[in-house]
C-alpha atoms as a PDB file:
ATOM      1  CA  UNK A   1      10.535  15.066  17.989  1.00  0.00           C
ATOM      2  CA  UNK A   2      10.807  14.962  14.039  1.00  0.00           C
ATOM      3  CA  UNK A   3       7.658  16.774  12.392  1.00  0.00           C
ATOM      4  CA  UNK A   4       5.603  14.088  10.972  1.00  0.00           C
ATOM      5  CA  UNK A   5       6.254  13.822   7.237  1.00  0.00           C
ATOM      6  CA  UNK A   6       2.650  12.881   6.280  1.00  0.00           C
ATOM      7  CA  UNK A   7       0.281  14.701   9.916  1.00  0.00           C
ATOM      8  CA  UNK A   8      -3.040  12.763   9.750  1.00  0.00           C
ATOM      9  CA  UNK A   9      -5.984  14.782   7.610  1.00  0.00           C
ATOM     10  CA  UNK A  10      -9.296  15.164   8.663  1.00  0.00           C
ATOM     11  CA  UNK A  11     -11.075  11.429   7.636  1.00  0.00           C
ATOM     12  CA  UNK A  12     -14.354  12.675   8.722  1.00  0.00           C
ATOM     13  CA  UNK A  13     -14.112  14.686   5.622  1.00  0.00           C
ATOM     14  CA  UNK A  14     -12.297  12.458   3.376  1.00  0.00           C
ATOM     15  CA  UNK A  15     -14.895   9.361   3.645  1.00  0.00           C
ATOM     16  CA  UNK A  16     -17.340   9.814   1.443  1.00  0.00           C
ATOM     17  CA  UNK A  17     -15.875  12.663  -0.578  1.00  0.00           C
ATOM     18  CA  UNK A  18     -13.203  10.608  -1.831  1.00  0.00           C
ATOM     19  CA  UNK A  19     -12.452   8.096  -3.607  1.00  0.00           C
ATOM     20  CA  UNK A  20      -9.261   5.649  -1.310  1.00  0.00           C
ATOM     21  CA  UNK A  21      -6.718   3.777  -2.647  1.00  0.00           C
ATOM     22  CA  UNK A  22      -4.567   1.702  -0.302  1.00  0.00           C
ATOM     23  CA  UNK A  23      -1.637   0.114  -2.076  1.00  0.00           C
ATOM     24  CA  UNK A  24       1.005  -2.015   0.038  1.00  0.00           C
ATOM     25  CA  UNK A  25       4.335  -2.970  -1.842  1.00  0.00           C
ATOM     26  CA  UNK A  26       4.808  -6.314  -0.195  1.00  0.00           C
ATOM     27  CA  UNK A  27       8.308  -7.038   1.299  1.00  0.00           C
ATOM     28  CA  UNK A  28       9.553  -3.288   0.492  1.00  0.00           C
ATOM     29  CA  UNK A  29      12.395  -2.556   2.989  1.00  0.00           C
ATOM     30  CA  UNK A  30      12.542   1.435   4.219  1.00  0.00           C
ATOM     31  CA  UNK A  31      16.240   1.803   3.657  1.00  0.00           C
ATOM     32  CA  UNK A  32      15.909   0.553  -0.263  1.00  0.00           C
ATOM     33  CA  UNK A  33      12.685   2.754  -1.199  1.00  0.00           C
ATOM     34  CA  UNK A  34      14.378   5.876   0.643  1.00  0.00           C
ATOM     35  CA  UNK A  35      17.242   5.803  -1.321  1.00  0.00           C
ATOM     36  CA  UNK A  36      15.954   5.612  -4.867  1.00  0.00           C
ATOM     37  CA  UNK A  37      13.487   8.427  -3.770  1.00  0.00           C
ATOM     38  CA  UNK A  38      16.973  10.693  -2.772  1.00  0.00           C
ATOM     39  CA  UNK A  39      18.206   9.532  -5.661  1.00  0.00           C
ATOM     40  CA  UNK A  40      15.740  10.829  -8.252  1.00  0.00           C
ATOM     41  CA  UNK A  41      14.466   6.994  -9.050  1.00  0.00           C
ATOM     42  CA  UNK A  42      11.113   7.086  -8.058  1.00  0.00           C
ATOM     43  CA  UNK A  43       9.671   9.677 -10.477  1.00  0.00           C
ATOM     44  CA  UNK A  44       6.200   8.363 -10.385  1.00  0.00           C
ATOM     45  CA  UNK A  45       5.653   8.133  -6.528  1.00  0.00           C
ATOM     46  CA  UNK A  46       7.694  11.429  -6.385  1.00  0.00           C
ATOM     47  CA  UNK A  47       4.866  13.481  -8.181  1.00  0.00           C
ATOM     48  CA  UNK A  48       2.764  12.832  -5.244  1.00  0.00           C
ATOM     49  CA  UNK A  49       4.980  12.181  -2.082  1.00  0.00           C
ATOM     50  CA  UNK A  50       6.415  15.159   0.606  1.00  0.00           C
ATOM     51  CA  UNK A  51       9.157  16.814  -0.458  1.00  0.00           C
ATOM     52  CA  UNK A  52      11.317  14.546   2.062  1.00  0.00           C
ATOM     53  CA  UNK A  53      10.243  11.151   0.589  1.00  0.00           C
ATOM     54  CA  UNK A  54       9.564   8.219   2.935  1.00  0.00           C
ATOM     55  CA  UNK A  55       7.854   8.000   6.011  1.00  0.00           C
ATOM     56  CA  UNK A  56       9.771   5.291   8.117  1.00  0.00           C
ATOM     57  CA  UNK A  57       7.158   3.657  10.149  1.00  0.00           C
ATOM     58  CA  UNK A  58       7.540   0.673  11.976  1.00  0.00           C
ATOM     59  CA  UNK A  59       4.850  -2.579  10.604  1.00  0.00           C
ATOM     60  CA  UNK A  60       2.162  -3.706  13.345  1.00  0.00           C
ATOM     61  CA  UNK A  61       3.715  -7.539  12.347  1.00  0.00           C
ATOM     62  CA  UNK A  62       6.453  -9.534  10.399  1.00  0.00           C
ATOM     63  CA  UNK A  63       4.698 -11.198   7.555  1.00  0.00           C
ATOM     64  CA  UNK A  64       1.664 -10.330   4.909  1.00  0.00           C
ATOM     65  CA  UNK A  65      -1.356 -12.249   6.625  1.00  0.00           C
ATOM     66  CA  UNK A  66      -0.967 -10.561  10.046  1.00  0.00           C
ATOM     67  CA  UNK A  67       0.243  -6.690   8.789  1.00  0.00           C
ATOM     68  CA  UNK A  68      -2.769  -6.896   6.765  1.00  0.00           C
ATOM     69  CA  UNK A  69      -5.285  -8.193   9.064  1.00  0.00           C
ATOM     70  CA  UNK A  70      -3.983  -5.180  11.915  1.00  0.00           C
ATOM     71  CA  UNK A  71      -3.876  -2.551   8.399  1.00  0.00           C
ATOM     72  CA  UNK A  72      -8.133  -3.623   8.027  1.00  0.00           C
ATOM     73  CA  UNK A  73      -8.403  -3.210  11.355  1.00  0.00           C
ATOM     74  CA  UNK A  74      -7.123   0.487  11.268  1.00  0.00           C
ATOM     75  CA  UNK A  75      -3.372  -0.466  12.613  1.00  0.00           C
ATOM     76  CA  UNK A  76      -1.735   0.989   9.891  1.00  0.00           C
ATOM     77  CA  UNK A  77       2.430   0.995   9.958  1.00  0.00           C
ATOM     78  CA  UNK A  78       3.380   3.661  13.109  1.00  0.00           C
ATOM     79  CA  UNK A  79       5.823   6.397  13.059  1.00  0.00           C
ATOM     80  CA  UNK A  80       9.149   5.060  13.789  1.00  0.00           C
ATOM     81  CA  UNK A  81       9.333   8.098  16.662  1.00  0.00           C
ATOM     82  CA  UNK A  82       8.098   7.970  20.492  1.00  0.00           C
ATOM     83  CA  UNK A  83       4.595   9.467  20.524  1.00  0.00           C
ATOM     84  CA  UNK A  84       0.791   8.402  20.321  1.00  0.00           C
ATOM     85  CA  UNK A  85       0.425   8.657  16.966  1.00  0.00           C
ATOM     86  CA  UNK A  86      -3.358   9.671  15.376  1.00  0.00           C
ATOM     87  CA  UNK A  87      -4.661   6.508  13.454  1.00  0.00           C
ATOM     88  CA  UNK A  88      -6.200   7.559   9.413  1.00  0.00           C
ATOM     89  CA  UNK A  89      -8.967   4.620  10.640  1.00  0.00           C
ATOM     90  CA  UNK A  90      -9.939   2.648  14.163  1.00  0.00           C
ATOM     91  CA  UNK A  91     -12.217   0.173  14.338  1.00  0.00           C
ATOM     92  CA  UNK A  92     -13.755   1.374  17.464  1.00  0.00           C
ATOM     93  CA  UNK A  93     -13.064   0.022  20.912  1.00  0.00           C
ATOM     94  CA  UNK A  94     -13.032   1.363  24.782  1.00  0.00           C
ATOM     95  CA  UNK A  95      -9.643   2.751  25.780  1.00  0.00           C
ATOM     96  CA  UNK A  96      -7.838   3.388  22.178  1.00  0.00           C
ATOM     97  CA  UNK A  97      -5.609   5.844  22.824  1.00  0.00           C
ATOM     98  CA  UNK A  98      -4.530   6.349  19.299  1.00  0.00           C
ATOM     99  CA  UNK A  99      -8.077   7.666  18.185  1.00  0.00           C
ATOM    100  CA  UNK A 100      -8.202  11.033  17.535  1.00  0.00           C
ATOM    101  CA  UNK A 101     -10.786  13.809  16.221  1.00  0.00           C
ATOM    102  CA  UNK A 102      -9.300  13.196  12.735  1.00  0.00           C
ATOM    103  CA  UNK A 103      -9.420   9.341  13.283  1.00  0.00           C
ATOM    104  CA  UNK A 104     -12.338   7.803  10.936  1.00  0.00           C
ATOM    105  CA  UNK A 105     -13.273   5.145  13.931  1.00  0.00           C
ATOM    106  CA  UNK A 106     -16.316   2.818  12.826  1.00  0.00           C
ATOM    107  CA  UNK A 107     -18.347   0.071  14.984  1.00  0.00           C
ATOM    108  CA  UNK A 108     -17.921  -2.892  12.296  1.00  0.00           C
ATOM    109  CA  UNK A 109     -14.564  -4.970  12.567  1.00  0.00           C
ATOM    110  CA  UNK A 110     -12.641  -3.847   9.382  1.00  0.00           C
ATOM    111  CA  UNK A 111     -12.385  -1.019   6.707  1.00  0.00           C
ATOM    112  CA  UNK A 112     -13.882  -2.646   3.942  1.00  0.00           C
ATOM    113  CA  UNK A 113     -16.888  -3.442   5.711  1.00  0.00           C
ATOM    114  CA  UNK A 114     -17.139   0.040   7.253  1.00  0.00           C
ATOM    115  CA  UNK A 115     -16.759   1.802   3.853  1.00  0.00           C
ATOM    116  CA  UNK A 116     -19.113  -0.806   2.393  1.00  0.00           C
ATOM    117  CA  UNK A 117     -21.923   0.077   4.791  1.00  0.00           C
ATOM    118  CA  UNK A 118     -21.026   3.863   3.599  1.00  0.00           C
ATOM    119  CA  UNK A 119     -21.874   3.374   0.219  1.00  0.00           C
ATOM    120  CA  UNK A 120     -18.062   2.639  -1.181  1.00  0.00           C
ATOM    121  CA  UNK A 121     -17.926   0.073  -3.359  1.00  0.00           C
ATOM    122  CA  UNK A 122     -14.855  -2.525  -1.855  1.00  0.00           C
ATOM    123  CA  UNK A 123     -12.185  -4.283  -4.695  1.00  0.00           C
ATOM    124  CA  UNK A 124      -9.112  -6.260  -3.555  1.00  0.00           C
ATOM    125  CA  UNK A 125      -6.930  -6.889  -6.443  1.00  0.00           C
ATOM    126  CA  UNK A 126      -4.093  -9.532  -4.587  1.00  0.00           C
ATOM    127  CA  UNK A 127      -0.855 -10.390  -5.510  1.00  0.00           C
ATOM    128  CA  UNK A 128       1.237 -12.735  -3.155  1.00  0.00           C
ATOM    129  CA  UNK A 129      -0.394 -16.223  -1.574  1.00  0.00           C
ATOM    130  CA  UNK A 130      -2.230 -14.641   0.981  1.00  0.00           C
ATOM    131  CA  UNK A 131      -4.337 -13.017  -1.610  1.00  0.00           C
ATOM    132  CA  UNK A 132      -4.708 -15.363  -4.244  1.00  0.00           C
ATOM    133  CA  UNK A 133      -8.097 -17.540  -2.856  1.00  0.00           C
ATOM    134  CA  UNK A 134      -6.672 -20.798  -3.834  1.00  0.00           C
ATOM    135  CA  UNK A 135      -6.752 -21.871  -0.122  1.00  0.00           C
ATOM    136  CA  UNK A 136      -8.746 -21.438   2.543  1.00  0.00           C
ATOM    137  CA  UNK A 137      -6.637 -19.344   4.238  1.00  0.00           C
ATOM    138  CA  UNK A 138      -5.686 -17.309   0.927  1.00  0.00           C
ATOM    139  CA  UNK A 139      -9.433 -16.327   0.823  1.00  0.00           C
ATOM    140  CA  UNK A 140      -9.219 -14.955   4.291  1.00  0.00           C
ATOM    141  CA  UNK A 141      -8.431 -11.412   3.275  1.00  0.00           C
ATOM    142  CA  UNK A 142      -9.709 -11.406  -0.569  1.00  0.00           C
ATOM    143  CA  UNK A 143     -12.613 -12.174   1.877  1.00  0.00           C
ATOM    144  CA  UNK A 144     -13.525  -8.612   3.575  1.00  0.00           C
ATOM    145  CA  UNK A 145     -14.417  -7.024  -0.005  1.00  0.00           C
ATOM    146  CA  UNK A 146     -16.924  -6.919  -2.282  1.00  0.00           C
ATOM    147  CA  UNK A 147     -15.076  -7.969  -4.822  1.00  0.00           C
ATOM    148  CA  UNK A 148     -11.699  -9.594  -4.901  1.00  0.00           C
ATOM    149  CA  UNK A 149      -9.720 -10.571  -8.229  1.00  0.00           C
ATOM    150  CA  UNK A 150      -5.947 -12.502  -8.632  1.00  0.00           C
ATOM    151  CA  UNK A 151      -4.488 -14.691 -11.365  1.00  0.00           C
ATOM    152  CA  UNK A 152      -0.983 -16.070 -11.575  1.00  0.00           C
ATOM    153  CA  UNK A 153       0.095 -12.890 -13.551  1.00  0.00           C
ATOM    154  CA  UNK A 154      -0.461 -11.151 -10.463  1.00  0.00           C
ATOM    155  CA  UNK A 155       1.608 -13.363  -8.596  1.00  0.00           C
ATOM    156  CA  UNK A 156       5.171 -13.316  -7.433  1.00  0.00           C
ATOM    157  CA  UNK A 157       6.338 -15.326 -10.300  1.00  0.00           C
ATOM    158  CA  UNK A 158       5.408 -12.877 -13.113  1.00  0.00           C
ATOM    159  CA  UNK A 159       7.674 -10.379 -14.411  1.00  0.00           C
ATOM    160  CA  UNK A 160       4.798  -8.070 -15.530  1.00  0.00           C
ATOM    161  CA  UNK A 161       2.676  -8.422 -12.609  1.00  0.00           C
ATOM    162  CA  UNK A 162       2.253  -4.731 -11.357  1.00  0.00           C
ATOM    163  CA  UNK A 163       1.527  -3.643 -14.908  1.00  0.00           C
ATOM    164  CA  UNK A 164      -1.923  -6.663 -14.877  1.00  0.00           C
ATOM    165  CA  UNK A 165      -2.700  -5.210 -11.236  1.00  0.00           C
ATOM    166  CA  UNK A 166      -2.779  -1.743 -12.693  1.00  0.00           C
ATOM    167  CA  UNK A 167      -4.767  -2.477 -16.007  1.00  0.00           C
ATOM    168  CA  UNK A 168      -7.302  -4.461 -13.982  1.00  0.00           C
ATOM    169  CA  UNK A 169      -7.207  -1.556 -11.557  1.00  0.00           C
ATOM    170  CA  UNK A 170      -7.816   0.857 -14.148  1.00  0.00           C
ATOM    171  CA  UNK A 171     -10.712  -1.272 -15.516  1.00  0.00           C
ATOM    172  CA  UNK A 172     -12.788  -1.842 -12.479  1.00  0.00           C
ATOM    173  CA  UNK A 173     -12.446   1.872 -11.770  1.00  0.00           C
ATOM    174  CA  UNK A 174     -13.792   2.461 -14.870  1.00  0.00           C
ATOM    175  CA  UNK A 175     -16.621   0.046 -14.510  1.00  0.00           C
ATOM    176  CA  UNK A 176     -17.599   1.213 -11.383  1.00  0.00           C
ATOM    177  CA  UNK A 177     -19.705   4.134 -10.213  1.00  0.00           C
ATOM    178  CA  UNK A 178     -19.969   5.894  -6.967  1.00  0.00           C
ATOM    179  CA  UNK A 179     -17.242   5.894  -4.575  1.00  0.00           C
ATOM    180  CA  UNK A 180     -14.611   2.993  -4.628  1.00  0.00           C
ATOM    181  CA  UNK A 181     -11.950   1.433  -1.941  1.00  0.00           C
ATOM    182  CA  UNK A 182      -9.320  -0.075  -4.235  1.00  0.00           C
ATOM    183  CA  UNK A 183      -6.980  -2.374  -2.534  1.00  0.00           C
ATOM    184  CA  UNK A 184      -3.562  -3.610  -4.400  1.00  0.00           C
ATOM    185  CA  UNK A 185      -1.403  -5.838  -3.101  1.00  0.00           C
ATOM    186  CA  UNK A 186       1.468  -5.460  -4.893  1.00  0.00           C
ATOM    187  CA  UNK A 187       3.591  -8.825  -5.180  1.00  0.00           C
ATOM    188  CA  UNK A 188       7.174  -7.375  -7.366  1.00  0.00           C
ATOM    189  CA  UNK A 189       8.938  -6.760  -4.477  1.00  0.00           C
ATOM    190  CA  UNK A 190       8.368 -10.286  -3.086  1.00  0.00           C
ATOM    191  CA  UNK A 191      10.934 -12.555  -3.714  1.00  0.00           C
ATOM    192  CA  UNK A 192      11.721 -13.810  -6.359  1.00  0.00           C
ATOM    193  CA  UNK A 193      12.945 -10.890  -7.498  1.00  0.00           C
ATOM    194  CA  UNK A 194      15.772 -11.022  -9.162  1.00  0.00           C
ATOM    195  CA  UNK A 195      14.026 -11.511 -12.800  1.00  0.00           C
ATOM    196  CA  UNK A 196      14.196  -7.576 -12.760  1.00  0.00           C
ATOM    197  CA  UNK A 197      17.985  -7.096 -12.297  1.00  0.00           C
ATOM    198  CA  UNK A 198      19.008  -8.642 -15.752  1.00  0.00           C
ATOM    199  CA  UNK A 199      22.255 -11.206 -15.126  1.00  0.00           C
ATOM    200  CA  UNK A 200      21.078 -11.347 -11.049  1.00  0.00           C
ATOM    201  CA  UNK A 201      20.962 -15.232 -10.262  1.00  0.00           C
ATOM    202  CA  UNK A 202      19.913 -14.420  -6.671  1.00  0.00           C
ATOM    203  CA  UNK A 203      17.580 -12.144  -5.021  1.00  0.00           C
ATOM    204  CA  UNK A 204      19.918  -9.231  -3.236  1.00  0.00           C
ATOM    205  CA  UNK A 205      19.361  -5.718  -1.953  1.00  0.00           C
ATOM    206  CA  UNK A 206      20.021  -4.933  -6.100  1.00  0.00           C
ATOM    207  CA  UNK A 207      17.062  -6.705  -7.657  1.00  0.00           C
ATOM    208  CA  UNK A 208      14.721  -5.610  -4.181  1.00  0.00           C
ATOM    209  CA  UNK A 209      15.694  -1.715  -5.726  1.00  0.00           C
ATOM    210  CA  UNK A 210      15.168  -3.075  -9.318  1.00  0.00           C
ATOM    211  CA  UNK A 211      11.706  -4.460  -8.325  1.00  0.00           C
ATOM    212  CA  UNK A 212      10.567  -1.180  -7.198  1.00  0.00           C
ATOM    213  CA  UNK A 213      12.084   0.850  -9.567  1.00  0.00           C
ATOM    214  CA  UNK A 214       9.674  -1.450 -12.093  1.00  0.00           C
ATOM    215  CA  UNK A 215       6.772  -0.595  -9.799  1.00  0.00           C
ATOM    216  CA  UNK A 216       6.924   3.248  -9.926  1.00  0.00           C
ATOM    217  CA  UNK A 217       6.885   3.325 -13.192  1.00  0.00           C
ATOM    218  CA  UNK A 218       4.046   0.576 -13.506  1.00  0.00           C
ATOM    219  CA  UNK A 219       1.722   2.593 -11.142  1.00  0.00           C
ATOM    220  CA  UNK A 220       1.243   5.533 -13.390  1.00  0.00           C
ATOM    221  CA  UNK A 221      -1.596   4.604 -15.410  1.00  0.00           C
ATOM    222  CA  UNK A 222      -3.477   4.214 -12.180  1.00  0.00           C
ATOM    223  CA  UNK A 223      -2.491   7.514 -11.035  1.00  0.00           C
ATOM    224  CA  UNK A 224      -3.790   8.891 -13.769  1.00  0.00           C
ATOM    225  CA  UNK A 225      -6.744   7.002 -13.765  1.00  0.00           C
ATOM    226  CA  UNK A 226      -7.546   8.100 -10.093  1.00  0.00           C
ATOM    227  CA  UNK A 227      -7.309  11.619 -10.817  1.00  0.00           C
ATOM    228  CA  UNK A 228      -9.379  11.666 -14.235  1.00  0.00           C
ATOM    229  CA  UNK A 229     -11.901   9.621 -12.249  1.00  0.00           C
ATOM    230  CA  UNK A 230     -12.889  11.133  -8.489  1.00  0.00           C
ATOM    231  CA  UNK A 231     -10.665  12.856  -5.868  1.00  0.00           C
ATOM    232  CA  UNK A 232      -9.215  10.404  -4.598  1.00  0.00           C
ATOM    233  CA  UNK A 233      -7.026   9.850  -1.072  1.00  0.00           C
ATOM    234  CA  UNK A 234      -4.300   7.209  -1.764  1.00  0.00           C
ATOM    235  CA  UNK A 235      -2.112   5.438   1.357  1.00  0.00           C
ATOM    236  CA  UNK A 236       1.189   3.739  -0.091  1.00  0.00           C
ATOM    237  CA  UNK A 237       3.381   1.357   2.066  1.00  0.00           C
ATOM    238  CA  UNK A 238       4.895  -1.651   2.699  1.00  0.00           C
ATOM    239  CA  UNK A 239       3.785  -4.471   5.221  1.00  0.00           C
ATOM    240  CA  UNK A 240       7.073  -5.691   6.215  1.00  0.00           C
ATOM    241  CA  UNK A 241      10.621  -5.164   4.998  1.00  0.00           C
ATOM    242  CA  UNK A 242      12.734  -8.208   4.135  1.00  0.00           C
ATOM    243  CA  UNK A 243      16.472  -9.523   5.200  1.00  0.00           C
ATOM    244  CA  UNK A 244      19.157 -10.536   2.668  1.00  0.00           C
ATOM    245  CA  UNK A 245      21.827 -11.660   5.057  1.00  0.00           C
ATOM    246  CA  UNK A 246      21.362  -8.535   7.665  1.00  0.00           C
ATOM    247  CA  UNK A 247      23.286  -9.629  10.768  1.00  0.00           C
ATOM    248  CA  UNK A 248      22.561 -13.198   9.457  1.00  0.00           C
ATOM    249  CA  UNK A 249      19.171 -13.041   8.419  1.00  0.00           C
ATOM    250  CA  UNK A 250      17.081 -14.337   5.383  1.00  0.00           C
ATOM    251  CA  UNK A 251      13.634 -13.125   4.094  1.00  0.00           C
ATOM    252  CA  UNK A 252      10.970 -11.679   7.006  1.00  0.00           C
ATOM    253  CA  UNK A 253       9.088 -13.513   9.750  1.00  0.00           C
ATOM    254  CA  UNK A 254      11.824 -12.143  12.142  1.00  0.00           C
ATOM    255  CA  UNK A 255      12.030  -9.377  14.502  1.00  0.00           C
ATOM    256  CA  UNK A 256      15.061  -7.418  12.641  1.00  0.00           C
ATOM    257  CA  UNK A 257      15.280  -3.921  11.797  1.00  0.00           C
ATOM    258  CA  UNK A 258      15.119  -4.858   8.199  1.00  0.00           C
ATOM    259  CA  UNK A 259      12.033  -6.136   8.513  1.00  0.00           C
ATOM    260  CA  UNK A 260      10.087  -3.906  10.743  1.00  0.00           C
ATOM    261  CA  UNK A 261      11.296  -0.916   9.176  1.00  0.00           C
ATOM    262  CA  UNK A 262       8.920   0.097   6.490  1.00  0.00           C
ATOM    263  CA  UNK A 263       8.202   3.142   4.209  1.00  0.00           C
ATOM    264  CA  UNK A 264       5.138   4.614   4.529  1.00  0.00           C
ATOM    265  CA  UNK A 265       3.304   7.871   2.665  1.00  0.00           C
ATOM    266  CA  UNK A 266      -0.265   8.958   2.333  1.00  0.00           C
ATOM    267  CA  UNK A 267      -1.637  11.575  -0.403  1.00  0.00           C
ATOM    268  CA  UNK A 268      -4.626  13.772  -2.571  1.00  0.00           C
ATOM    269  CA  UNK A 269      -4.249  12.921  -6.138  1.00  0.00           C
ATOM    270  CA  UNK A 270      -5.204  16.534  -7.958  1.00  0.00           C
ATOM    271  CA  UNK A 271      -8.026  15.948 -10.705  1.00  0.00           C
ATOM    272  CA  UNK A 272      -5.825  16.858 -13.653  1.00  0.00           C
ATOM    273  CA  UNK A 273      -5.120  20.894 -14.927  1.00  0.00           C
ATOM    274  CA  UNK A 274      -7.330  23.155 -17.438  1.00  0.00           C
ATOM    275  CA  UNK A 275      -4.577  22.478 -19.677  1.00  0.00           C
ATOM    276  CA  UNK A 276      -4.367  18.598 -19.596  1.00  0.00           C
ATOM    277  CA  UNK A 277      -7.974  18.341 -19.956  1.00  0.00           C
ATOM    278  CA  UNK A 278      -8.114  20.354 -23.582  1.00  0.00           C
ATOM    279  CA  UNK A 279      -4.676  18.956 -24.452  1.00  0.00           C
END
């Protein structure tokens, strides 16, 4: 069995020493974000990632709502290899058998409220529908923190709408003392995007690599934010991958291999050097 790209650290020690960020790149396929990592186009994410790029992990569902309902819960995307693979986080229940002595397993039903009730303050910045509290249902999620922020340039129709998640990000951070959850939905990938592959009239495998190669580079500031604020312990992944005309397919709700197929990578951010501090 393949050595686990990204072995499970010890939670216990990580909550409430660290600051978490959790950032899902909705719709990003495995296949796509591997390749522009072995190709040298994800400098940003690179920085920070193992030195073999990608986890591929396999999504607890098909679509946003119910990937991020299991990810609260502590189902995070599994390792696409046989094995009982240590959860980061469990909400607790008899029988788990993925719950290990590195597992942070809480009584209350979802993350947010567990690291709420451990002093963390909990901020959901959304991006696609699910997120954006307009509905009912799009307040479901937005729901389990604290506080929860979207606005259309945050949605799947903006062209700049990783670089308003960030600078909110970056804000709230800022504004905020004691230990923080951040959540980001990240919307880019999401279709439509083909506004990020200049001349692309339809959304194709192209503008999906275009989208994220716009979303590295975005996510810096926040990096850098992190690190110049707390430690901090940062999970980055997709919640489902997405079809453009695999075996037939179109877009995700499906059980294809485009779709459950997702990257996956967890990291420390390092506070920044002697040097860049007197720089």
């Amino acid at each position: 069995m393949p050595e686990a790209l990204y072995p499970i650290p010890d939670m216990h020690a990580v909550v409430g020493s660290h600051d978490i960020v959790f950032i899902t790149l909705d719709t990003l396929r495995y296949d796509v974000a591997q390749t522009l990592f072995e190709a040298g186009e994800l400098p940003v994410l690179a920085q920070y990632m193992a030195a073999g790029g990608w986890d591929k992990r396999h999504s607890p569902a098909t679509f946003t709502y119910a990937a991020h309902q299991a990810f609260f819960a502590g189902f995070l995307p599994t390792p696409a290899q046989p094995g009982r693979h240590a959860r980061l986080f469990a909400s607790a229940f008899a029988g788990s058998e993925t719950t290990s002595a590195r597992t942070f397993a809480f009584e209350e039903a979802d993350l947010p409220a567990a690291l709420a009730a451990r002093g963390y303050r909990t901020i959901c910045i959304g991006g696609v529908g699910f997120f954006n509290k307009q509905t009912a249902l799009g307040s479901v999620l937005p729901g389990l923190f604290q506080e929860s922020h979207w606005s259309p340039g945050m949605g799947v129709a903006s062209r700049h709408s990783t670089e308003k998640q960030v600078k909110l990000a970056c804000e709230r951070l800022a504004a905020t003392e004691g230990r923080t959850f951040l959540f980001i939905n990240v919307a880019a990938l999401h279709a439509p995007n083909r506004a990020y592959l200049p001349g692309c009239r339809q959304d194709n495998l192209d503008s999906h690599a275009a989208a994220l190669r716009y979303v590295d580079g975005a996510l810096a500031p926040l990096f850098e934010a992190c690190a110049r604020r707390a430690p901090t312990f940062a999970i980055v992944c997709s919640d489902h991958g997405s079809a453009y005309g695999d075996d037939g397919y179109q877009g995700h709700r499906v059980a294809h291999d485009s779709v459950w197929q997702v990257p996956y990578a967890n990291f420390f951010i390092p506070p920044p050097t002697a040097q860049e501090h007197t720089a």
